[in-house]
Protein backbone atom coordinates (compact mmCIF):
# COMPACT_ATOMS: atom_id res chain seq x y z
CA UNK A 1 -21.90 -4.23 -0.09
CA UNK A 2 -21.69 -7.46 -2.34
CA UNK A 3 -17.70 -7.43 -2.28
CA UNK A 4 -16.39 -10.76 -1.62
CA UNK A 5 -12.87 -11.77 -0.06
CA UNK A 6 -10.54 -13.96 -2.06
CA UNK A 7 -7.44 -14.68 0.23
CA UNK A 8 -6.23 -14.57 3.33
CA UNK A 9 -2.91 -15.94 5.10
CA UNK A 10 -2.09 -16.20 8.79
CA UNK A 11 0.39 -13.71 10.31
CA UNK A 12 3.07 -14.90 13.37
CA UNK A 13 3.43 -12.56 16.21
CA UNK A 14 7.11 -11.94 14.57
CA UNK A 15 5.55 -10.48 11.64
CA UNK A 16 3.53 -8.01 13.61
CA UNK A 17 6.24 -6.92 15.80
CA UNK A 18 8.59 -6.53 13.15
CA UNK A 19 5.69 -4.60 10.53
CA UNK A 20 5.37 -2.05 13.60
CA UNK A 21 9.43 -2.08 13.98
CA UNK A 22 9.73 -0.82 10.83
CA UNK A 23 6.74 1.36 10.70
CA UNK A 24 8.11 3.19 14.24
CA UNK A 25 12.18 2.76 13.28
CA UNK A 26 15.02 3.27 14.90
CA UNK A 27 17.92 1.50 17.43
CA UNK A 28 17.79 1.30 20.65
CA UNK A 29 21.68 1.75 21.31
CA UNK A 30 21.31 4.87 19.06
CA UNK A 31 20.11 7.99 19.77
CA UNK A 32 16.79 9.26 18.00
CA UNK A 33 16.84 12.54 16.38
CA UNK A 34 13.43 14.77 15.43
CA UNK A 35 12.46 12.14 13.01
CA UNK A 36 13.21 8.50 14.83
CA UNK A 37 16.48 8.61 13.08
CA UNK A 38 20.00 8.92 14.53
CA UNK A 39 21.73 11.96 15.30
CA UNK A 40 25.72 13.28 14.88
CA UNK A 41 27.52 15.62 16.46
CA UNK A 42 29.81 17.59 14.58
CA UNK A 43 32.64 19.74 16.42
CA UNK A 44 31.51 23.57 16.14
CA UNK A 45 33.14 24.97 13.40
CA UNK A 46 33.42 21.73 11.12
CA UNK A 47 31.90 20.57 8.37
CA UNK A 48 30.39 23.73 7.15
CA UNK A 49 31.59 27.23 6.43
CA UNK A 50 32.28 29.53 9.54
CA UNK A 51 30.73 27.36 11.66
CA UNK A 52 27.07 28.14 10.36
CA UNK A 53 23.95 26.26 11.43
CA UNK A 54 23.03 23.97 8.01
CA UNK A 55 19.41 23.29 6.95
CA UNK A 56 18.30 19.89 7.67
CA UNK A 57 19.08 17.36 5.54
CA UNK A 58 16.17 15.79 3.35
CA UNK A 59 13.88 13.62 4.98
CA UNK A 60 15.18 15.40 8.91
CA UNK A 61 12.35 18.10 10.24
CA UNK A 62 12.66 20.70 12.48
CA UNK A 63 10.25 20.46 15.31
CA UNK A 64 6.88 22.35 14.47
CA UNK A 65 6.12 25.19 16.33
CA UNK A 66 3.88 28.27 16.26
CA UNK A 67 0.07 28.36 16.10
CA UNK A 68 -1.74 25.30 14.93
CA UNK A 69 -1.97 24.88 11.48
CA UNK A 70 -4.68 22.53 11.92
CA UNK A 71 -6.79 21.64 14.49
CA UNK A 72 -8.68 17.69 14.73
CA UNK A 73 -11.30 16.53 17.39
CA UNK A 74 -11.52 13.49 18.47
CA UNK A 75 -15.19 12.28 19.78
CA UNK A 76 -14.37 8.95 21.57
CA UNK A 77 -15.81 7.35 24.48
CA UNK A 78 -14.70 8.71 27.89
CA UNK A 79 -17.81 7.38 29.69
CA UNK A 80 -20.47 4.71 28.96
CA UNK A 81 -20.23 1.03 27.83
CA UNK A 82 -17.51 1.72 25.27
CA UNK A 83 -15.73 3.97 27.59
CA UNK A 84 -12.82 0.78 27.68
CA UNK A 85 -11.94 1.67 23.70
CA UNK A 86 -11.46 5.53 24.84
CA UNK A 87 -8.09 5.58 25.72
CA UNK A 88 -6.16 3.29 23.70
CA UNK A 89 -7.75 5.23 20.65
CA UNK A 90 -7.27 8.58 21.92
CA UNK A 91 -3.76 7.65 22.77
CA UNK A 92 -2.72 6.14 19.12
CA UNK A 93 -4.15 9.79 18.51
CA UNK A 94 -1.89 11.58 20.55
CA UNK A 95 1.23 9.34 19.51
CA UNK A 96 0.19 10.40 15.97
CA UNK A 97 0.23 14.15 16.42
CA UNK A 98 3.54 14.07 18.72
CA UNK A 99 5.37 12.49 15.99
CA UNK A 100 3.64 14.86 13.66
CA UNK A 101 4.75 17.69 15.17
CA UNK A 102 8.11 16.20 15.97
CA UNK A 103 9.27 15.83 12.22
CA UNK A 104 7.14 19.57 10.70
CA UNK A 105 3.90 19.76 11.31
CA UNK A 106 2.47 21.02 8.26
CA UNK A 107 3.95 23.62 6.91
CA UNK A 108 6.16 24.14 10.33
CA UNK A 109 2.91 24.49 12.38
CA UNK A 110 1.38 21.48 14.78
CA UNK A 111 -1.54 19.70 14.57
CA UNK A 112 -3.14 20.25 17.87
CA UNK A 113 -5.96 18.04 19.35
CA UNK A 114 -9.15 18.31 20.97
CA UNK A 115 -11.10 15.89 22.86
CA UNK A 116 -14.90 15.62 23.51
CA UNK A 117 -17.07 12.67 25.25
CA UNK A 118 -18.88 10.55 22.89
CA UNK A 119 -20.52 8.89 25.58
CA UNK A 120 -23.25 5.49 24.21
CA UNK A 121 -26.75 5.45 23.75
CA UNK A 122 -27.94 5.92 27.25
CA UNK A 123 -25.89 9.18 27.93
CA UNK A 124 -27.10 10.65 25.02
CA UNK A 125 -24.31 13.51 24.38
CA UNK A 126 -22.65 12.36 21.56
CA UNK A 127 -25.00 15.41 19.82
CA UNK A 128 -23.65 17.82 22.53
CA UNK A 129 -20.08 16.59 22.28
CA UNK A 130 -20.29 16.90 17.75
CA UNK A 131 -21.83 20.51 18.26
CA UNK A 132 -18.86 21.69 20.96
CA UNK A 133 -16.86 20.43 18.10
CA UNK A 134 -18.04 22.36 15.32
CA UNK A 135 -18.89 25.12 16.80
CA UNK A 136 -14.79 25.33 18.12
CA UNK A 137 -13.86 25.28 14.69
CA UNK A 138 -12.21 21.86 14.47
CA UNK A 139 -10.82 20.68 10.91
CA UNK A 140 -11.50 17.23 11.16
CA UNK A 141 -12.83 14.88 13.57
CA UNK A 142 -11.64 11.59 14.78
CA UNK A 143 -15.05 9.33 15.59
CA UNK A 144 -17.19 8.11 16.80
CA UNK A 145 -15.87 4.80 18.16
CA UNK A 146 -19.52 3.15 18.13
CA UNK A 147 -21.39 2.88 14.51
CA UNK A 148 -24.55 3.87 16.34
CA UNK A 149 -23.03 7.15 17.50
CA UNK A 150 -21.71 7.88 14.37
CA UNK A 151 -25.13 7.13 12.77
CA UNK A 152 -26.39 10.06 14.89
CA UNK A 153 -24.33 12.86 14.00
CA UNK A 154 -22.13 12.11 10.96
CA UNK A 155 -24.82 14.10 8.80
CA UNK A 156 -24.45 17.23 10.88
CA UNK A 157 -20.27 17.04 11.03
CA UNK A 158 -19.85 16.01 6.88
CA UNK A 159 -23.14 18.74 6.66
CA UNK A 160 -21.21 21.20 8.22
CA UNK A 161 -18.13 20.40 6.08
CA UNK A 162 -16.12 18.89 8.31
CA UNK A 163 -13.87 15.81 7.57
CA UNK A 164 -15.44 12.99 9.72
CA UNK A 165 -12.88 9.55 10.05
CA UNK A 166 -13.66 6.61 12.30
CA UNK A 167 -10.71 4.26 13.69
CA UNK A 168 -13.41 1.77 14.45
CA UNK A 169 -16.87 2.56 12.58
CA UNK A 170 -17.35 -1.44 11.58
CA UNK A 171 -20.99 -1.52 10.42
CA UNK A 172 -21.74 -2.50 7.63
CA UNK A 173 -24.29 -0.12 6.73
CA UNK A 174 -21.38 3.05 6.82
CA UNK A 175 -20.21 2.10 3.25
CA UNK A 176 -24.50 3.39 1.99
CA UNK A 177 -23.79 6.90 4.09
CA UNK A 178 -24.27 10.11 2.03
CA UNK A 179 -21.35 12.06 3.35
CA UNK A 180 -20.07 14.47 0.24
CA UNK A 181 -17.24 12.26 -0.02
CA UNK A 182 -16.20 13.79 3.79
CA UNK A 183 -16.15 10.00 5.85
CA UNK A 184 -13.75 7.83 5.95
CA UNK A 185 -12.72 4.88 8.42
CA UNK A 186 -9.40 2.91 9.08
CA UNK A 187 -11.33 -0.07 10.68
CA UNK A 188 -12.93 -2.86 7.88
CA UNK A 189 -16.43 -3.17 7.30
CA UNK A 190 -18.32 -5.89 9.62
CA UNK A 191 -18.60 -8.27 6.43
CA UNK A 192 -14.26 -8.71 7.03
CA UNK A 193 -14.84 -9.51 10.48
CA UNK A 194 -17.85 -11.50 9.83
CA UNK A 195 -16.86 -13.77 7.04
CA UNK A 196 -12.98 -14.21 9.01
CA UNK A 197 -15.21 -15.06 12.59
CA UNK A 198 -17.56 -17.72 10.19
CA UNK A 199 -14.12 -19.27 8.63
CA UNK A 200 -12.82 -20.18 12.18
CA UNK A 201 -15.95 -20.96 13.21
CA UNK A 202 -16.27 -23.78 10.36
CA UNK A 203 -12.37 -24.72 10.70
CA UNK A 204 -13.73 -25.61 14.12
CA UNK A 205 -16.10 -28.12 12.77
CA UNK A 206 -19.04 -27.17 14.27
CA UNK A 207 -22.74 -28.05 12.12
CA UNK A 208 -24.91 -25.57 13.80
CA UNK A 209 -24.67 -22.24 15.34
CA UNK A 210 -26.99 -20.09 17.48
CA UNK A 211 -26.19 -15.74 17.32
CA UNK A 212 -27.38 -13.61 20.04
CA UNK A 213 -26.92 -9.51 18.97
CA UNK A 214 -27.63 -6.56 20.39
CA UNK A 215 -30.28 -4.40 18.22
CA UNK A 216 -28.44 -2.25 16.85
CA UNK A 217 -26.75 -1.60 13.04
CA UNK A 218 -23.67 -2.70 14.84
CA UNK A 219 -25.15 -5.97 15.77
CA UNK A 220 -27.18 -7.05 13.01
CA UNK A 221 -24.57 -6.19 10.37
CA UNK A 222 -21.60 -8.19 11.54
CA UNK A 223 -24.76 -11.19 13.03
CA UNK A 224 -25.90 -10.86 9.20
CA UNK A 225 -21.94 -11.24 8.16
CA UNK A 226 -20.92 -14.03 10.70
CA UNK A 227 -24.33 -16.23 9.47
CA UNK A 228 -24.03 -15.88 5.51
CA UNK A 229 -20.07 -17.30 5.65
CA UNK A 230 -21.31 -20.35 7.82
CA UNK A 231 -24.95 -20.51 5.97
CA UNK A 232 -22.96 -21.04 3.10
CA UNK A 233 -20.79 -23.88 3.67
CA UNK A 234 -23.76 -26.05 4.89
CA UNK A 235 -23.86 -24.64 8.54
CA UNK A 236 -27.41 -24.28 9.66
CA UNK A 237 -27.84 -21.07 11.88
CA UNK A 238 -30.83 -22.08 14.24
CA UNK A 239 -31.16 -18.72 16.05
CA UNK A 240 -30.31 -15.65 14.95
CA UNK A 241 -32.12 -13.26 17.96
CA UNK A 242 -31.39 -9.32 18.54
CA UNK A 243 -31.46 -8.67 22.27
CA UNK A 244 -32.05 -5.31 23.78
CA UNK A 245 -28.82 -3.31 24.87
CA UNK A 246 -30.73 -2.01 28.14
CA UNK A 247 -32.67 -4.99 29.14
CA UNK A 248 -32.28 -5.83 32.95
CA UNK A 249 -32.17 -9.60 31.78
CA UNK A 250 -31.28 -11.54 28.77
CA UNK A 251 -32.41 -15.57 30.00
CA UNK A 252 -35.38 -15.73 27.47
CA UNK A 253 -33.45 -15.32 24.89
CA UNK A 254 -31.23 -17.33 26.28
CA UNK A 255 -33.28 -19.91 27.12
CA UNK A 256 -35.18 -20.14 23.40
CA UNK A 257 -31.57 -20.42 22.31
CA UNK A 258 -30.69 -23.59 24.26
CA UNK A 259 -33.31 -25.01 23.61
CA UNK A 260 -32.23 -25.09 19.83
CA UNK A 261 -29.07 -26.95 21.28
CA UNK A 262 -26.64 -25.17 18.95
CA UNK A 263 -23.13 -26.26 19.18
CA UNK A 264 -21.14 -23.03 18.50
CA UNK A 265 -23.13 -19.36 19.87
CA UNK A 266 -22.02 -15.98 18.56
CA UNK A 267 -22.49 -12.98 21.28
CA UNK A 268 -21.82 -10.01 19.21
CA UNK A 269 -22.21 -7.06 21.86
CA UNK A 270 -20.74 -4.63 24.17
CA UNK A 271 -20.60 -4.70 27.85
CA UNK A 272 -24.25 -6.59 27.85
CA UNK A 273 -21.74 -9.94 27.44
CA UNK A 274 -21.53 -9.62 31.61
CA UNK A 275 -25.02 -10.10 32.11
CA UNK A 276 -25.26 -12.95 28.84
CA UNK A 277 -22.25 -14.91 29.76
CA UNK A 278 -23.54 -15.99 33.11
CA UNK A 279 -27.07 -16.97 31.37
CA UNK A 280 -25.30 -18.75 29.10
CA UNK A 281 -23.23 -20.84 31.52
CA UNK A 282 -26.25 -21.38 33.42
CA UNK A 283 -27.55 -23.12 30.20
CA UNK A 284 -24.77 -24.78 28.48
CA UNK A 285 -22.46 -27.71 29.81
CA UNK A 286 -19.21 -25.53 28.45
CA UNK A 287 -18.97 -22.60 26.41
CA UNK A 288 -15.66 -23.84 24.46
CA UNK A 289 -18.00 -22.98 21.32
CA UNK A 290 -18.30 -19.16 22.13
CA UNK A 291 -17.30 -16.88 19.65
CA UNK A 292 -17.10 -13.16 20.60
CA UNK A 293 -16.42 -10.13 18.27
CA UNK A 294 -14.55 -6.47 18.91
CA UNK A 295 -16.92 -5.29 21.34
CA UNK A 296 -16.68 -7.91 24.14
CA UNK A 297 -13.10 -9.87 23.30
CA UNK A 298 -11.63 -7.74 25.88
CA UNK A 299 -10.22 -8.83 29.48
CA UNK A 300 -13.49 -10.17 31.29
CA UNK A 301 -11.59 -10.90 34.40
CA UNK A 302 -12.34 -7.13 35.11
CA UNK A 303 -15.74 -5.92 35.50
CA UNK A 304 -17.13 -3.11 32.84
CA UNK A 305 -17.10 -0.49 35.82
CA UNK A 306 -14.83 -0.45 38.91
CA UNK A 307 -17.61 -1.14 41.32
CA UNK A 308 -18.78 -3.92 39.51
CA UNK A 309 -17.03 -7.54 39.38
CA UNK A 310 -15.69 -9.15 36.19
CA UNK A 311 -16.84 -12.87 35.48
CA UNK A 312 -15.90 -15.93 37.37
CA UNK A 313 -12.42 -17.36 36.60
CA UNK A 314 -12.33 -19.78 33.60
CA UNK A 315 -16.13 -19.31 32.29
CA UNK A 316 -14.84 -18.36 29.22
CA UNK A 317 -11.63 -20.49 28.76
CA UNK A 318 -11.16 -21.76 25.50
CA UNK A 319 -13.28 -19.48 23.75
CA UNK A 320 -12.91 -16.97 20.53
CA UNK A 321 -12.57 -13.43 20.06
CA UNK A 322 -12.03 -11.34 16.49
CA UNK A 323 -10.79 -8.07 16.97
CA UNK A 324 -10.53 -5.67 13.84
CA UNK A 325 -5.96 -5.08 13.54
CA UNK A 326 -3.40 -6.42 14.20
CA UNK A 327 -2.23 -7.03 17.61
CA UNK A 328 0.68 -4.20 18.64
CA UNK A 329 0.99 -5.77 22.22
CA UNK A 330 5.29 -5.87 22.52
CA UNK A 331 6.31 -3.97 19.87
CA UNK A 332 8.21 -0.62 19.59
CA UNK A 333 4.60 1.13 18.74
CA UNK A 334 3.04 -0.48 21.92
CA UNK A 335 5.91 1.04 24.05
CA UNK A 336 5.18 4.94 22.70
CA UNK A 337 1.01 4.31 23.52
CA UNK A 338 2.54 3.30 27.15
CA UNK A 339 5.30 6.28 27.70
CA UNK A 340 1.51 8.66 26.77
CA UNK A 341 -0.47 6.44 28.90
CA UNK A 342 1.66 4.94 31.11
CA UNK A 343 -1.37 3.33 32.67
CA UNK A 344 -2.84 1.67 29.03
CA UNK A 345 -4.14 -2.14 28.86
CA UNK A 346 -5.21 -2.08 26.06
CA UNK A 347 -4.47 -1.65 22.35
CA UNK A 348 -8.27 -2.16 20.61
CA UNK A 349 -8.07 0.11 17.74
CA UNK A 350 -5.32 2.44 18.89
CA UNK A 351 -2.97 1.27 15.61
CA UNK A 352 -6.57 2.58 13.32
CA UNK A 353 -6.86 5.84 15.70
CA UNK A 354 -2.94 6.55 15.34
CA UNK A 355 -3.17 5.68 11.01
CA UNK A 356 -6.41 7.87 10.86
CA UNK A 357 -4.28 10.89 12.21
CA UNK A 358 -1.35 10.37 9.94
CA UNK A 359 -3.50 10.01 6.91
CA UNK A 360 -5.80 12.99 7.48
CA UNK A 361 -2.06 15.14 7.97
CA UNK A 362 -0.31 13.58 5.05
CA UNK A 363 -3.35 14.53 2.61
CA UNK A 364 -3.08 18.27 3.97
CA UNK A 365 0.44 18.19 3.01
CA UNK A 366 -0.14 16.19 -0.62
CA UNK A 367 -3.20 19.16 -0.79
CA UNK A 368 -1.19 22.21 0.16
CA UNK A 369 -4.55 22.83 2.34
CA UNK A 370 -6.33 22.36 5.65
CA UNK A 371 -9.58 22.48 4.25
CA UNK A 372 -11.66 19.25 4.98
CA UNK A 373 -12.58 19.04 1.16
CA UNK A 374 -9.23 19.56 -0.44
CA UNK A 375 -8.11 17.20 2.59
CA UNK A 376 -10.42 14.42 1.56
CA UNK A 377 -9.69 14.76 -2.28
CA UNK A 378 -6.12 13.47 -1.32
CA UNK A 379 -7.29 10.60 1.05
CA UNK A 380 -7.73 7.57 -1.47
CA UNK A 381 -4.21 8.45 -3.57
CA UNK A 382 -1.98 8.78 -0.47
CA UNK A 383 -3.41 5.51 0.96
CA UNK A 384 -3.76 4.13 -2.56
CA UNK A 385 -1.33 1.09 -3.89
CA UNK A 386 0.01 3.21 -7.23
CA UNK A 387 2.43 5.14 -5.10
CA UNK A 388 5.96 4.57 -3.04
CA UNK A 389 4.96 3.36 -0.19
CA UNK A 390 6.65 4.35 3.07
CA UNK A 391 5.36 3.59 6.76
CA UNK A 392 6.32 6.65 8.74
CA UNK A 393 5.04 10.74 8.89
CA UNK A 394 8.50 11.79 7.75
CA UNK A 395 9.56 9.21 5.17
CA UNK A 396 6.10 9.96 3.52
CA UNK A 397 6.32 13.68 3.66
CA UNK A 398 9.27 13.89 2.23
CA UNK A 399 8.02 11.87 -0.74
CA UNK A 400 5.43 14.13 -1.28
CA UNK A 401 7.44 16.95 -0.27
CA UNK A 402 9.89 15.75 -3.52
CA UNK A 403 6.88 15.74 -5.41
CA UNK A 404 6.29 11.44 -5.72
CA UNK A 405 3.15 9.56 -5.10
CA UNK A 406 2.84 7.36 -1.85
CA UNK A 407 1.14 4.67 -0.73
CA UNK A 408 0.85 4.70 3.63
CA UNK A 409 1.29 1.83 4.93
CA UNK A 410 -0.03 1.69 8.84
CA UNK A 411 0.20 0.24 11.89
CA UNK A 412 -2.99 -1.39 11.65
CA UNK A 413 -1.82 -2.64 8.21
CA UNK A 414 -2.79 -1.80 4.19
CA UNK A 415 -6.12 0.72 3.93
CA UNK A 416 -6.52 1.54 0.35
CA UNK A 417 -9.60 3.99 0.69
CA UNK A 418 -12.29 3.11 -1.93
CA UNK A 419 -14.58 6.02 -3.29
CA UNK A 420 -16.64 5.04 -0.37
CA UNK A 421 -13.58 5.94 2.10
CA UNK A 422 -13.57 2.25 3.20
CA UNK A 423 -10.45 0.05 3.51
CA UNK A 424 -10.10 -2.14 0.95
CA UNK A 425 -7.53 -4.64 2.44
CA UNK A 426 -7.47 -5.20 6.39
CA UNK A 427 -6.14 -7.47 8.94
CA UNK A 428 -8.39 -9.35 11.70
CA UNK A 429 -6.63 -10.51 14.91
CA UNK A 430 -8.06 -13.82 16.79
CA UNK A 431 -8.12 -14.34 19.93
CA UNK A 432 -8.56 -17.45 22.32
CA UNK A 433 -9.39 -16.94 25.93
CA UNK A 434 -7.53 -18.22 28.54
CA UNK A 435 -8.36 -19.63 32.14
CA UNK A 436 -8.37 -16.04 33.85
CA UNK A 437 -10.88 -14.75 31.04
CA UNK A 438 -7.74 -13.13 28.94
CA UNK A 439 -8.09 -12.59 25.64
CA UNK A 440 -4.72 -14.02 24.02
CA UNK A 441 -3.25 -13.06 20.95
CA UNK A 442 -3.20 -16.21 18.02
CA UNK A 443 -2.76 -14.60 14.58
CA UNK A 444 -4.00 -12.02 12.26
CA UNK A 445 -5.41 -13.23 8.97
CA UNK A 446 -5.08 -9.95 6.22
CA UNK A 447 -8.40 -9.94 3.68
CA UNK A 448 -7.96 -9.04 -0.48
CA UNK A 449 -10.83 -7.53 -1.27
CA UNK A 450 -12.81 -7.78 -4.72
């Protein structure tokens, strides 16, 4: 993908909180009705003839109810090494389809969900979990989380006919799939992430940079993205190594990489950043010039299993994260993930999991259809820019329902589908680690795409 970004600009917390305000609606002091509006009470009798119940008023939905009228999967990680992005996605999920179903359905019927285990490489089920899918009859699925897991099984779901749409799918290699025009993702391509990672990394003045990734298309995409942005402002890259996502020990690599002396390392990985951290430390007088990407800027004060300790206080203190979204942490969307999951600490990719829902439902509605093809046919036009654009289920449906064009705008920001069913505009958070190993929000920076 030889697309190049022209512009980006720097978002305040503020500007987050108040996108999602407006995006979830509503006043506190008032009460909501079906659709996040506010409610009256009429005395019986008054304000209509004999008392009799009126319709609702355009743009207010009675509740859905019935027998589905559609049906999505979602194939997320429950267990494994991505297991950590499971429930804040399948919980912008279920947000989705309760305010779906809240405000109409489609057609008066829910959307109704079904989970399955996606699992990571060493399980080995995310075949299993696809099949269960199909074979249940779904309409559309929500995954995989991981690239890699997609890789394995979006040819039997799009194959099959099924609508297939990632809220976190980064790799670069996605936009090359041959998918019948069935795939789409809410989460940018690794070249966003990359090229926004390789700006701060030259704002931060470094002159050379070492990248240690796990093999895997995940990896050596956004390693590939991160080194052309800094390769081409003068930055030499003297080690760009893939490491093996099951190896027992990472300090050769380690070790060939300090002896290049780099001055700024990348660590694009998963839960192998536990085990590479420590080498790291063990090498390096500070690690102020870490950079981390989506799968490891997470809270590393807590181990990747509950038997198994997080790292040492401070190790990574003043070091960098990118996470694909805006952050959502203290806003009105935040607080509906938390009454579902009361338990959620984290919000990686549940704004793309939540928009991913949405879109797939609004497109049914723009289609007059449930079927995955007429579904996707919709998906660039009602995420497209040519349309009214609106930010919640009901304001959009009843656009569509009054027969206008709409653009969605989500809570993970602008998505624009391209003929590829990639997001054409996206935001990327940064992140700066703090002495307990806490990944703390700094700003978003949104990407134009050419």
């Amino acid at each position: 993908m030889n697309r190049r970004m022209r512009l980006w600009r720097s978002l305040a917390v503020v500007g987050v909180a108040s996108l999602v305000l407006a995006a979830c609606g509503g006043d506190d002091a008032e009460e909501p009705g079906d659709d996040g509006g506010v409610t009256t009470e009429e005395p019986e009798g008054e304000g209509d003839e004999g008392g009799e119940e009126q319709p609702p008023a355009e743009g207010e939905f009675e509740p859905a109810e019935g027998d589905p009228a559609m049906t999505i999967g979602t194939l997320l990680p429950q267990s494994g090494s991505l297991s950590f992005l499971g429930p804040p996605m399948e919980t912008g999920a279920a947000v989705a389809v309760e305010e779906i179903n809240e405000n109409g359905g489609i057609d008066g019927a829910p959307v109704e969900l079904v989970n399955a285990d996606e699992g990571d490489a060493n399980l080995n089920i995310v075949g299993q979990s696809a099949d269960s899918l199909i074979n249940q009859g779904v309409d559309a699925i929500l995954g995989a989380a991981a690239t890699g897991m997609s890789q394995r099984v979006y040819s039997e779901i799009t194959g099959a006919g099924i609508l297939q749409i990632s809220p976190s799918n980064t790799g670069v290699e996605v936009t090359d799939w041959e998918t019948n025009g069935l795939y789409f993702r809410t989460a940018p391509s690794d070249v966003l992430q990359g090229e926004i990672l390789g700006e701060v990394i030259l704002e931060d003045g470094h002159e050379t940079l070492g990248i240690l990734y796990i093999d895997s298309p995940y990896g050596e995409g956004l390693a590939e993205a991160v080194a052309s942005t800094v390769e081409s402002a003068g930055v030499e890259v003297v080690v760009q190594t893939a490491v093996a996502e099951n190896a027992e020990s990472y300090s050769a690599e380690v070790a060939a990489l300090a002896a290049e002396s780099p001055d700024a390392i990348v660590v694009v990985s998963y839960d192998q950043v536990y085990s590479i951290i420590p080498e790291l430390e063990s090498a390096f007088d500070d690690l102020s010039g870490l950079y981390l990407v989506d799968g490891n800027t997470k809270d590393l004060s807590v181990g990747p299993t509950e038997d198994e300790p997080g790292l040492p206080e401070g190790v990574v203190e003043g070091a960098t994260g990118t996470i694909p979204g805006q952050s959502v942490e203290g806003t009105p969307f935040a607080e509906r993930l938390l009454e579902v999951t009361p338990d959620l600490d984290s919000w990686t990719y549940a704004g793309e999991a939540y928009d991913a829902i949405i879109l797939v439902a609004l497109s049914a509605i723009q289609a007059g259809s449930t079927e995955s093809a007429d579904i996707a046919a919709e998906m660039v036009d009602v995420s497209g820019t040519d349309g009214t654009e609106c930010s919640t289920f009901a304001e959009c449906k009843t656009l569509i329902e009054s027969g206008e064009s709409i653009n969605y705008e989500g809570i993970s920001g602008p998505i624009e589908f391209d003929e590829n069913g990639d997001p054409q505009s996206a935001f990327i958070g940064i992140y700066d680690f703090d002495a307990s190993n806490v990944p703390v929000y700094r700003e978003a920076r949104t990407l134009d795409i050419e």
